[in-house]
N, C-alpha and C. Protein backbone atom coordinates (compact mmCIF):
# COMPACT_ATOMS: atom_id res chain seq x y z
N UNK A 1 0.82 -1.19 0.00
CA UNK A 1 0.00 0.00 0.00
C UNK A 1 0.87 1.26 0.00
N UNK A 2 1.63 1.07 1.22
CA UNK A 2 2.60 2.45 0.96
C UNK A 2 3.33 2.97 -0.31
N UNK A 3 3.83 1.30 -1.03
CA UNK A 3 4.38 1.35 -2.42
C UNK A 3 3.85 2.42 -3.05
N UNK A 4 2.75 2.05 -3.27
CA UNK A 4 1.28 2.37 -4.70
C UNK A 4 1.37 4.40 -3.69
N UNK A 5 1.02 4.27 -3.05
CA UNK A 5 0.89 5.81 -2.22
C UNK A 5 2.12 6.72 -3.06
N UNK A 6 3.30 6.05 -2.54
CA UNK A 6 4.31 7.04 -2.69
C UNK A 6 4.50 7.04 -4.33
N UNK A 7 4.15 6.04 -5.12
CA UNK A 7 4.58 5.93 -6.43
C UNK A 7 3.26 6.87 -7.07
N UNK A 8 2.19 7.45 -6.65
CA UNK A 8 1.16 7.64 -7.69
C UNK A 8 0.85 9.31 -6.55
N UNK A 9 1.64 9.58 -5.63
CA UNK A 9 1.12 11.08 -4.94
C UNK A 9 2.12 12.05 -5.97
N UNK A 10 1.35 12.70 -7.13
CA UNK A 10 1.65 13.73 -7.97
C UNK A 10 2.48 14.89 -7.52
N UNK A 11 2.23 15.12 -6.20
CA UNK A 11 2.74 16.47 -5.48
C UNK A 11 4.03 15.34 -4.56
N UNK A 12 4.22 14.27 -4.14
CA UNK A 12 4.86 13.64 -3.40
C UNK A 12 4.01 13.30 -2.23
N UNK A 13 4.83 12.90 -1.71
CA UNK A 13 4.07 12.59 0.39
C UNK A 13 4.78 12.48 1.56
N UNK A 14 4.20 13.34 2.11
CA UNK A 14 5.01 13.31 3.40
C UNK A 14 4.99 12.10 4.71
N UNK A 15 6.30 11.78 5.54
CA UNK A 15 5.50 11.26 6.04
C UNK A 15 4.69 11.10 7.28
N UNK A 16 4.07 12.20 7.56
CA UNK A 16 2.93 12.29 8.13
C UNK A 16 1.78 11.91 7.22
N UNK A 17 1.37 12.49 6.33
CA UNK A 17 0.45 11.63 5.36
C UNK A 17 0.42 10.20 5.00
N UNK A 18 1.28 9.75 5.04
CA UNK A 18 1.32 8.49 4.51
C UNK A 18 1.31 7.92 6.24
N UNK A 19 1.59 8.04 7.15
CA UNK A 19 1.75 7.50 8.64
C UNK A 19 0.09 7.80 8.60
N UNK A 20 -0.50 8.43 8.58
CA UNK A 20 -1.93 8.61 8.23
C UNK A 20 -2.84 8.02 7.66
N UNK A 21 -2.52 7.82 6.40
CA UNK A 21 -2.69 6.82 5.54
C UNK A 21 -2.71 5.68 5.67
N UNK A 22 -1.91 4.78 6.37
CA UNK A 22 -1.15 3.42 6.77
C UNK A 22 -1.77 3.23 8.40
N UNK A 23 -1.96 4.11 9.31
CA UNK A 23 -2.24 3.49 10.50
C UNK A 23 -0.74 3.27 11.34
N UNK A 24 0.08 3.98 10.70
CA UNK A 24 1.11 4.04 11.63
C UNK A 24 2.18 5.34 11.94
N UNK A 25 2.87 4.97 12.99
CA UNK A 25 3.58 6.29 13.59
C UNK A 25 3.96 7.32 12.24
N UNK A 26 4.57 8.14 12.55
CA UNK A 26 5.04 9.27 11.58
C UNK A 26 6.91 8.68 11.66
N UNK A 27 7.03 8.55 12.56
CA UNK A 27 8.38 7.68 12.18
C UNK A 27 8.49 6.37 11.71
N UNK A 28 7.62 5.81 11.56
CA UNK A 28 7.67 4.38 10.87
C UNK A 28 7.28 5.04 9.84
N UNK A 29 6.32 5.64 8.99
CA UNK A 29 6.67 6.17 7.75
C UNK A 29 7.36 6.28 7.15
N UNK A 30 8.37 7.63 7.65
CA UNK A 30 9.63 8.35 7.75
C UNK A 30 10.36 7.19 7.13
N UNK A 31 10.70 5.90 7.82
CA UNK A 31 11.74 4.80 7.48
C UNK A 31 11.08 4.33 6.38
N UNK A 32 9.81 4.12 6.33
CA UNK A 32 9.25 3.60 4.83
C UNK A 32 9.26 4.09 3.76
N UNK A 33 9.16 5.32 3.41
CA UNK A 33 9.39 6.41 2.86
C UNK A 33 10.71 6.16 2.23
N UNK A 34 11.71 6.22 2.95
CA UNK A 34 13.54 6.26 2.40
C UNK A 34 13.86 4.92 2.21
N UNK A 35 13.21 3.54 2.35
CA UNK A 35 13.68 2.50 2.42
C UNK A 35 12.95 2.20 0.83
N UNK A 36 11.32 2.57 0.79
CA UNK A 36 10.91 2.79 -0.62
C UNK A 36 11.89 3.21 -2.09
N UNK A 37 11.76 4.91 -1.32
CA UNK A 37 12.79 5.36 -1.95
C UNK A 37 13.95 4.90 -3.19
N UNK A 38 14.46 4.29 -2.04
CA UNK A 38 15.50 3.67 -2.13
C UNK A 38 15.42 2.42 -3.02
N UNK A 39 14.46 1.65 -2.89
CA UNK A 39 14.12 0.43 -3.89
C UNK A 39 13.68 1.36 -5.53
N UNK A 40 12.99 2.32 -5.22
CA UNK A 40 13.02 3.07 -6.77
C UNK A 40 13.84 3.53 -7.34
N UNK A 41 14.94 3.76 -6.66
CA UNK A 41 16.39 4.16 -8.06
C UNK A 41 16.76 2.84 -8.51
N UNK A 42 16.75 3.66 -9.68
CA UNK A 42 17.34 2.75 -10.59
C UNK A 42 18.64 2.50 -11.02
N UNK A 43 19.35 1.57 -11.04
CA UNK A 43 21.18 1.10 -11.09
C UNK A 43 21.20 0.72 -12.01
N UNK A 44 21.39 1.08 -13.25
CA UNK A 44 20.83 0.89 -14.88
C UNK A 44 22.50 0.95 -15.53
N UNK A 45 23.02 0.67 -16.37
CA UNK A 45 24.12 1.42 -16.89
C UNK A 45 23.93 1.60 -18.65
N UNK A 46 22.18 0.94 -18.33
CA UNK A 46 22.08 1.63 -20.06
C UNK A 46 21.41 2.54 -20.45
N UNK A 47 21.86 2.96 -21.27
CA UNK A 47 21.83 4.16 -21.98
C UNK A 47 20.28 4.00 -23.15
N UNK A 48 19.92 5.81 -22.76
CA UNK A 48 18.62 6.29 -23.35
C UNK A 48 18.56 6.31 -24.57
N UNK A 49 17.37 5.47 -25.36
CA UNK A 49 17.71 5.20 -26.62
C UNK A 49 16.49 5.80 -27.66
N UNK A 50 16.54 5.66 -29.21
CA UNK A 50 15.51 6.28 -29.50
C UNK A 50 15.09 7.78 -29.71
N UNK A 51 14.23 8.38 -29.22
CA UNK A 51 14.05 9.78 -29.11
C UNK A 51 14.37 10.15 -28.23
N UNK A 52 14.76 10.71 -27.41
CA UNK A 52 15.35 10.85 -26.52
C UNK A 52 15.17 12.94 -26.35
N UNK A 53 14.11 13.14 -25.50
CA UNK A 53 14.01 14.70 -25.40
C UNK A 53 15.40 15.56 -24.24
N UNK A 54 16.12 16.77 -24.34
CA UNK A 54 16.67 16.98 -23.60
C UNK A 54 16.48 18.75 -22.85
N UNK A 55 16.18 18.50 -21.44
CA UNK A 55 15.98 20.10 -21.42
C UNK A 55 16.32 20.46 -20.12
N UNK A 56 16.62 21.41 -19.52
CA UNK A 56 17.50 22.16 -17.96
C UNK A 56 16.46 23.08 -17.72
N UNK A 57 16.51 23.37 -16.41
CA UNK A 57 16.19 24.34 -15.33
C UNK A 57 16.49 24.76 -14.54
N UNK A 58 16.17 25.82 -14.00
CA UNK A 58 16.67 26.25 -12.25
C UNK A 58 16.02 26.31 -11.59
N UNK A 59 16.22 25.18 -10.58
CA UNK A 59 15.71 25.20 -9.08
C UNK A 59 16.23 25.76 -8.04
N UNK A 60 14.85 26.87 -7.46
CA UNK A 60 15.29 27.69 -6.61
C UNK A 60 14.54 28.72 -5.84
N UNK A 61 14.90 29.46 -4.97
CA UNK A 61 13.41 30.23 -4.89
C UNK A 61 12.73 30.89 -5.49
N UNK A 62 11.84 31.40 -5.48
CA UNK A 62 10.90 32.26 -6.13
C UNK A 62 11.16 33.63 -5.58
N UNK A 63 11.32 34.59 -6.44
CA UNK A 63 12.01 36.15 -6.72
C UNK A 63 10.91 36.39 -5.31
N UNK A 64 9.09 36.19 -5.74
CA UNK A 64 8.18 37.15 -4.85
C UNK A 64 8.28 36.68 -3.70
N UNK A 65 9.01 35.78 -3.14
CA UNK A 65 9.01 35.33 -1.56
C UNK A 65 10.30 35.89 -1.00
N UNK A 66 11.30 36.82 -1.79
CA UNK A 66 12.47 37.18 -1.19
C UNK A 66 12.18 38.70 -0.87
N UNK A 67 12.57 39.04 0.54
CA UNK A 67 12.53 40.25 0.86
C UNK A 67 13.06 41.19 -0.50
N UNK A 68 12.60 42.61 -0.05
CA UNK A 68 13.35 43.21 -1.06
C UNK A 68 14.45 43.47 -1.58
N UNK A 69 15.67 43.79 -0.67
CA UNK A 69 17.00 44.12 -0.87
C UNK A 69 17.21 42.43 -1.02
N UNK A 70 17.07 41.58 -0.64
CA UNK A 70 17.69 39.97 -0.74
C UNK A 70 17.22 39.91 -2.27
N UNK A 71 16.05 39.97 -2.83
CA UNK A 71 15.47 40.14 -4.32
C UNK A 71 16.52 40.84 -5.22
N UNK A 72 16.83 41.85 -5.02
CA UNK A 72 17.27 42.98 -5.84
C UNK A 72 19.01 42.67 -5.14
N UNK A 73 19.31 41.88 -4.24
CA UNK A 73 20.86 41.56 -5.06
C UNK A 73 21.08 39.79 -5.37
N UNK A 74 20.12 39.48 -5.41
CA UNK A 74 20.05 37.55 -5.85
C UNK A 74 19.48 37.84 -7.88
N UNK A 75 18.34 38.29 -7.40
CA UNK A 75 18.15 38.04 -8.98
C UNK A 75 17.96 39.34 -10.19
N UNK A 76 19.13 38.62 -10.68
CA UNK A 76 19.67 39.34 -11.89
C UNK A 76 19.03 38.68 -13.43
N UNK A 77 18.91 39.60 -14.50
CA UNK A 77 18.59 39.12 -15.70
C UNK A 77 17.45 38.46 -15.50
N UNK A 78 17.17 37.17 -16.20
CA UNK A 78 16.36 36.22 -16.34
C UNK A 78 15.73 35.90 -15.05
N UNK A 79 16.22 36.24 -14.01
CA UNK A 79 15.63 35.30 -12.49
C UNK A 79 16.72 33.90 -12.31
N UNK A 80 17.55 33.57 -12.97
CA UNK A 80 17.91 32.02 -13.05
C UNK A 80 19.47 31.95 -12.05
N UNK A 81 20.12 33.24 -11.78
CA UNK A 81 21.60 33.81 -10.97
C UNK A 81 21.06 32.94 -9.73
N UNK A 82 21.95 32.31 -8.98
CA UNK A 82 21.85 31.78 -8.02
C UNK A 82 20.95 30.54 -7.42
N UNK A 83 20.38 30.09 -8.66
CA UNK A 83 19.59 28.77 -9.23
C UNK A 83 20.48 27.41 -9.14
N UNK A 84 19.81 26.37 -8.34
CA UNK A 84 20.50 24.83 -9.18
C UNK A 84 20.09 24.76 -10.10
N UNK A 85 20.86 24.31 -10.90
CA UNK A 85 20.63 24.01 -12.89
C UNK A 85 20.45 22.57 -12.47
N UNK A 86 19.11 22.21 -13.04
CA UNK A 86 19.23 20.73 -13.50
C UNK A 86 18.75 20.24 -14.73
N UNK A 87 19.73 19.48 -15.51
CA UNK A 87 19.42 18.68 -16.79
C UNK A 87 18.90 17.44 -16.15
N UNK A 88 17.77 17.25 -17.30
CA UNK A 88 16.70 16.09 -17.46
C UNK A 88 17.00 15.41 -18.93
N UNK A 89 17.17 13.76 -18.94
CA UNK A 89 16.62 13.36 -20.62
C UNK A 89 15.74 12.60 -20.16
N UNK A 90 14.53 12.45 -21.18
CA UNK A 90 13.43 11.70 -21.22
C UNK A 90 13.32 10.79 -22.35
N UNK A 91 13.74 9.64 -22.53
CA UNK A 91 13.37 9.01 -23.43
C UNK A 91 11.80 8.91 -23.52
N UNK A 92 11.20 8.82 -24.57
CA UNK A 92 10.06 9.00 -25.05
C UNK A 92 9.59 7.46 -25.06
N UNK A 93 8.38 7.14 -23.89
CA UNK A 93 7.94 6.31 -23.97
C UNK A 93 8.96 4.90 -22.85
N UNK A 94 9.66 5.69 -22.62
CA UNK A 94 10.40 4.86 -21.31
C UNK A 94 10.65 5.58 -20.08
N UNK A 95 12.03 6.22 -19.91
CA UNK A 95 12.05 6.40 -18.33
C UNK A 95 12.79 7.54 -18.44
N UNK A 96 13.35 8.70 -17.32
CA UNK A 96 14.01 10.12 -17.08
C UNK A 96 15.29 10.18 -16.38
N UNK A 97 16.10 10.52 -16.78
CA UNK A 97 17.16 10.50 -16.02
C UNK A 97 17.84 12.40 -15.34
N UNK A 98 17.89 12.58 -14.34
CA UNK A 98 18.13 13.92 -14.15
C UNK A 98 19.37 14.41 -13.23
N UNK A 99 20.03 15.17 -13.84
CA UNK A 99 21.18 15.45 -12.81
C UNK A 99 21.46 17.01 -12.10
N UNK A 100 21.85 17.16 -11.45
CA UNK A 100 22.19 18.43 -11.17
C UNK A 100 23.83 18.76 -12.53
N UNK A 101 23.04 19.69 -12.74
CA UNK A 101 24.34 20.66 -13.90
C UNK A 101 25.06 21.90 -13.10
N UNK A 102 26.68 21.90 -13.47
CA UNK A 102 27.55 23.29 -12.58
C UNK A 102 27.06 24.52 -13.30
N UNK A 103 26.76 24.57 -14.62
CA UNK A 103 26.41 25.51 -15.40
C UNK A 103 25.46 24.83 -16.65
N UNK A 104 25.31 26.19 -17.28
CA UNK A 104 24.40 26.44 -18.45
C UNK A 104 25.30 26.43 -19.78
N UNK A 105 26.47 26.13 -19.76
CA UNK A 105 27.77 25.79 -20.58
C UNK A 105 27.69 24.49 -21.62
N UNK A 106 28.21 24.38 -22.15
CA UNK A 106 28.56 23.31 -23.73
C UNK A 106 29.24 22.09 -22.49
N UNK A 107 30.12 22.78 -22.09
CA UNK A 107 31.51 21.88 -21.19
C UNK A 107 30.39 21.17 -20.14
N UNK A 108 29.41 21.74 -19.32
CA UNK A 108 28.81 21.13 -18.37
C UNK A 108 27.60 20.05 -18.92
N UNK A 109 26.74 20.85 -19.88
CA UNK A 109 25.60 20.09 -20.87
C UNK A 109 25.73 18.68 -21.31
N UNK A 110 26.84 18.71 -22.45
CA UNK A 110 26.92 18.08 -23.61
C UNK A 110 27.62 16.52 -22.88
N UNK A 111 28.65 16.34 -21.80
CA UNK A 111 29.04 15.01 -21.56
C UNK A 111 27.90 14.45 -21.07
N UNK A 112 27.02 14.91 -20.32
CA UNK A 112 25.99 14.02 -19.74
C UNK A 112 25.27 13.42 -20.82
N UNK A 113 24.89 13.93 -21.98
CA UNK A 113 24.10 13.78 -23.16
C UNK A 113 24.70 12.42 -23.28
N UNK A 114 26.22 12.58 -23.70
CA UNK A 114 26.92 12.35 -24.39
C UNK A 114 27.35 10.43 -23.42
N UNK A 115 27.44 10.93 -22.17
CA UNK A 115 27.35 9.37 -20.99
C UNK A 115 25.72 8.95 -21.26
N UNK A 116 25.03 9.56 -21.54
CA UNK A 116 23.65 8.60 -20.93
C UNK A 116 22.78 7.93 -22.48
N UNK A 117 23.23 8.51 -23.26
CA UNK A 117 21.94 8.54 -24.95
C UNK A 117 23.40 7.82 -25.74
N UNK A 118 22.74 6.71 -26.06
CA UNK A 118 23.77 6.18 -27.23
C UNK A 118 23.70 6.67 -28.58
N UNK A 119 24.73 6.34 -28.63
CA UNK A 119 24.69 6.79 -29.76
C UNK A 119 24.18 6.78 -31.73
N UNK A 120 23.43 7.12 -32.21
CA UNK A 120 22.50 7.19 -33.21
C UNK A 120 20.88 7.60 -32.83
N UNK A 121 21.02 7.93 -31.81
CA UNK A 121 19.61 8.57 -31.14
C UNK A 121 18.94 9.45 -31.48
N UNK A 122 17.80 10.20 -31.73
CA UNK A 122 17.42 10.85 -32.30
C UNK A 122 17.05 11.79 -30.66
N UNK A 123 17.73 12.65 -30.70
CA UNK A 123 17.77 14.16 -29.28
C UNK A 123 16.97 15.40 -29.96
N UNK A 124 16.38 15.24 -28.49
CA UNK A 124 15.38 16.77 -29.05
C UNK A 124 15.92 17.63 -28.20
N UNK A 125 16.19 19.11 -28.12
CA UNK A 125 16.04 20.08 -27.47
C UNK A 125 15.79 21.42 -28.04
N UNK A 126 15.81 22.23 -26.94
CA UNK A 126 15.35 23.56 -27.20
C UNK A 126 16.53 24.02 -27.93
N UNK A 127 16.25 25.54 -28.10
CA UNK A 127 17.45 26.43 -29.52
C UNK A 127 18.40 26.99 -27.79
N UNK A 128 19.09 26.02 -27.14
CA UNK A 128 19.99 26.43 -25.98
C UNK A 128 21.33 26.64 -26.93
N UNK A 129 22.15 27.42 -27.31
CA UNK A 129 23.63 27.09 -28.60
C UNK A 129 24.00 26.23 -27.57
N UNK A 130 23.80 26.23 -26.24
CA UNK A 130 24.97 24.69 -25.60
C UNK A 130 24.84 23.18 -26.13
N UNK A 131 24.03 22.81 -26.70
CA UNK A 131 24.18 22.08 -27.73
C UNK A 131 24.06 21.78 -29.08
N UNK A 132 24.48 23.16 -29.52
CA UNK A 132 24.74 23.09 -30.71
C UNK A 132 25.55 21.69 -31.39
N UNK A 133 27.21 21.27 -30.89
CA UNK A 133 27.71 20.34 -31.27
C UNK A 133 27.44 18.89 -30.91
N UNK A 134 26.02 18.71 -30.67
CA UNK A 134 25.41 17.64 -30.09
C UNK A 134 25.59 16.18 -31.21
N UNK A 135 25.25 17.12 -33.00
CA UNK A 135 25.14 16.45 -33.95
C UNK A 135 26.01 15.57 -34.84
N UNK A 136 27.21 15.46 -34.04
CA UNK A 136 28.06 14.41 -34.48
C UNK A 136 28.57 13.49 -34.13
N UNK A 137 27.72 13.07 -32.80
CA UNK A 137 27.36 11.26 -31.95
C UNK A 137 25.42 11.01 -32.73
N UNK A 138 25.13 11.80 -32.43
CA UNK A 138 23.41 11.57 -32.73
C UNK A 138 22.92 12.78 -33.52
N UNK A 139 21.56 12.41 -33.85
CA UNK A 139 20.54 12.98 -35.04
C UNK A 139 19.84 14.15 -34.13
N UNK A 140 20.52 15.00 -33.99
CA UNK A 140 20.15 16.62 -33.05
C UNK A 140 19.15 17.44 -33.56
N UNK A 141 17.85 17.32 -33.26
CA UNK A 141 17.02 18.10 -34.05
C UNK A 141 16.40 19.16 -32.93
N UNK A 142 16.20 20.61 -33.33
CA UNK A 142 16.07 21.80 -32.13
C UNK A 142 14.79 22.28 -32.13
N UNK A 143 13.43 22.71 -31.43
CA UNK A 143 13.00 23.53 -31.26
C UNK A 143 13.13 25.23 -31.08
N UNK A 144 12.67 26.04 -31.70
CA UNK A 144 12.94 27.26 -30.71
C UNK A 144 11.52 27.56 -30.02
N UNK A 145 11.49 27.84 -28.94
CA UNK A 145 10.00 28.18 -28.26
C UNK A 145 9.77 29.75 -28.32
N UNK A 146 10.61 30.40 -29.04
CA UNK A 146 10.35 31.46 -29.44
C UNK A 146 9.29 31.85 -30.86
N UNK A 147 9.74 30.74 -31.60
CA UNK A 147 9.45 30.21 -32.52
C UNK A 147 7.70 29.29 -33.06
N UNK A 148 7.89 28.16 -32.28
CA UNK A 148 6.66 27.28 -31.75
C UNK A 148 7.03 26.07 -30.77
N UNK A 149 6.03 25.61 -30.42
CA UNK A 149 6.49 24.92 -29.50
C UNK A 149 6.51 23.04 -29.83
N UNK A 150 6.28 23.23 -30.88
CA UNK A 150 5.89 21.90 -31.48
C UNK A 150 6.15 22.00 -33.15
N UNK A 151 6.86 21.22 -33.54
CA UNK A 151 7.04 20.94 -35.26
C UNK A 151 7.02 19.54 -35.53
N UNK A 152 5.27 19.01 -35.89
CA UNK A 152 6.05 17.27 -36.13
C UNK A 152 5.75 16.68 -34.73
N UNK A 153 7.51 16.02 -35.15
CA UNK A 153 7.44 15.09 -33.75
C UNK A 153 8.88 15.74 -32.81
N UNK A 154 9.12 17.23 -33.26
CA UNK A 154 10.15 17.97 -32.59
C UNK A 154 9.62 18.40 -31.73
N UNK A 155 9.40 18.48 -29.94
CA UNK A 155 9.53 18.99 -29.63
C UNK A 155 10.00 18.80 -27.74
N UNK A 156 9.65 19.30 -26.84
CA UNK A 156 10.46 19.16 -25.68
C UNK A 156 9.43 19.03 -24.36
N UNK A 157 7.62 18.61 -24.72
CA UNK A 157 7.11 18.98 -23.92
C UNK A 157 7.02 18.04 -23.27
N UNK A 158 7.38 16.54 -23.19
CA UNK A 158 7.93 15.92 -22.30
C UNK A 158 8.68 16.01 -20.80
N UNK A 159 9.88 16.60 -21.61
CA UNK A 159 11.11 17.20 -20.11
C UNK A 159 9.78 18.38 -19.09
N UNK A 160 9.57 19.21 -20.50
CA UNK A 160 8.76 20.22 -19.35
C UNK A 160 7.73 20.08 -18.46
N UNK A 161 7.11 18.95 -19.17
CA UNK A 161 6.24 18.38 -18.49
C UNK A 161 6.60 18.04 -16.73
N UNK A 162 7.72 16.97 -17.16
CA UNK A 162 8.36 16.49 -15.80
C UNK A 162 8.76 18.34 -14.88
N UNK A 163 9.47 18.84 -15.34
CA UNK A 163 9.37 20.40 -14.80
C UNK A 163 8.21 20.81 -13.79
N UNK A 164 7.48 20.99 -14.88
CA UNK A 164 5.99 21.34 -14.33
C UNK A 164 5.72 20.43 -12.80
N UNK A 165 5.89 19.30 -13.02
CA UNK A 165 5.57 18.22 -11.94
C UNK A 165 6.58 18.63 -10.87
N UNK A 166 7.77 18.79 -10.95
CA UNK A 166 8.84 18.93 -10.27
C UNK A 166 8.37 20.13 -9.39
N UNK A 167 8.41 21.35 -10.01
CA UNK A 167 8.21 22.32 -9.62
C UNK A 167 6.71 22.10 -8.69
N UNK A 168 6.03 21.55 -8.83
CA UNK A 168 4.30 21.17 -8.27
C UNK A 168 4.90 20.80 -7.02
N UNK A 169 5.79 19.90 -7.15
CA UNK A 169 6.15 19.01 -5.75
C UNK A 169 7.14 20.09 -4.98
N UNK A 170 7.58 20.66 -5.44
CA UNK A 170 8.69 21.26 -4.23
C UNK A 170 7.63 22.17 -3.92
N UNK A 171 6.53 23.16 -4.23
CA UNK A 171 5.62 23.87 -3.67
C UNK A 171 5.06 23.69 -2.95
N UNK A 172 4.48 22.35 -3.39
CA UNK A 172 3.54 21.49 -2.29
C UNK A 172 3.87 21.20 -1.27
N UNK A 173 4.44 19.77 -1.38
CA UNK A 173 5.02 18.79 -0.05
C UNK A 173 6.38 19.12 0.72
N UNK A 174 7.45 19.33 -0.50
CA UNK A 174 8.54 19.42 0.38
C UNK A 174 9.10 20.67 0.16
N UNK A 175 8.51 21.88 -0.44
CA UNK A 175 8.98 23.43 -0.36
C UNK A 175 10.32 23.70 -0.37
N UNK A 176 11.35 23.00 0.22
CA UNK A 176 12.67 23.16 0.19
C UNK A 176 13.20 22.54 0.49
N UNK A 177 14.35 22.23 -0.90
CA UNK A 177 15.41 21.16 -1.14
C UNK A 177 16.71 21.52 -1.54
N UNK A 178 17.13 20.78 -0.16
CA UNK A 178 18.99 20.97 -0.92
C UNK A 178 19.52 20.56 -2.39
N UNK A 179 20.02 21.48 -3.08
CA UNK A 179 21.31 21.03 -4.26
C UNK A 179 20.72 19.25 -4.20
């Protein structure tokens, strides 16, 4: 039961909810919870095959919850200065793999691509130039969302999708997460 709970709560679960749920302490949860967890990573060493979508973000706070002067010297430009970057690939129709990224760089981007998607894959991403030189292991085809957001079978709303979800859950249940 706890399985099915923690695998299908959209926002995540805490465990007080799930100790709720189950009929038991909030610390027997707690251990069920991370011992779960823990049976859901996956120890895979193969590589994302196929279509394979690729897209980054920054996780981090939100500009309107920072005092003012903390606002006005954290976020600069875009909102994204002082953000964890994380790259996501989604193979299409299988499973996600996501890492924390040091930067928004070619040098930081492109090896992860490059370790996880074998090679002859067909990679989608956005018009980021950090992977521009994506196209000479695999078949690199780009969106711009400036542009449209969909051409065909080009496009990235997969990863964002997972985003969207991501972002749902840290609002919700667990509001704040370390790196």
């Amino acid at each position: 039961m706890a399985v099915w709970l923690i695998a299908n709560a959209k926002n995540g679960i805490s465990s007080h909810e799930l100790g709720r749920a189950l009929g038991v302490t909030q610390k027997t949860a707690w251990f069920m919870l991370h011992r779960i967890r823990l049976a859901m990573k996956t120890g895979t060493f193969r590589k994302l095959t196929g279509e394979v979508e690729v897209d980054e973000t920054g996780v981090g706070g939100k500009a309107r919850n920072m005092h003012k002067h903390i606002r006005a010297k954290k976020i600069k430009g875009t909102g994204m200065m002082n953000k964890t970057i994380v790259q996501g690939l989604l193979e299409r129709g299988g499973e996600v793999r996501c890492q924390v990224a040091k930067s928004w760089r070619r040098s930081a981007l492109n090896p992860n691509v490059r370790q996880k998607v074998e090679p002859g894959s067909i990679v989608y991403t956005d018009a980021i130039p950090s992977y521009n030189k994506l196209g000479d292991e695999c078949i690199h085809q780009v969106i711009d969302h400036a542009v449209a957001y969909v051409e065909g079978k080009v496009h990235t709303n997969g990863i964002e999708n997972l985003w969207s979800l991501l972002r749902r859950m840290l609002n919700g249940t667990y509001i704040s997460v370390r790196e």
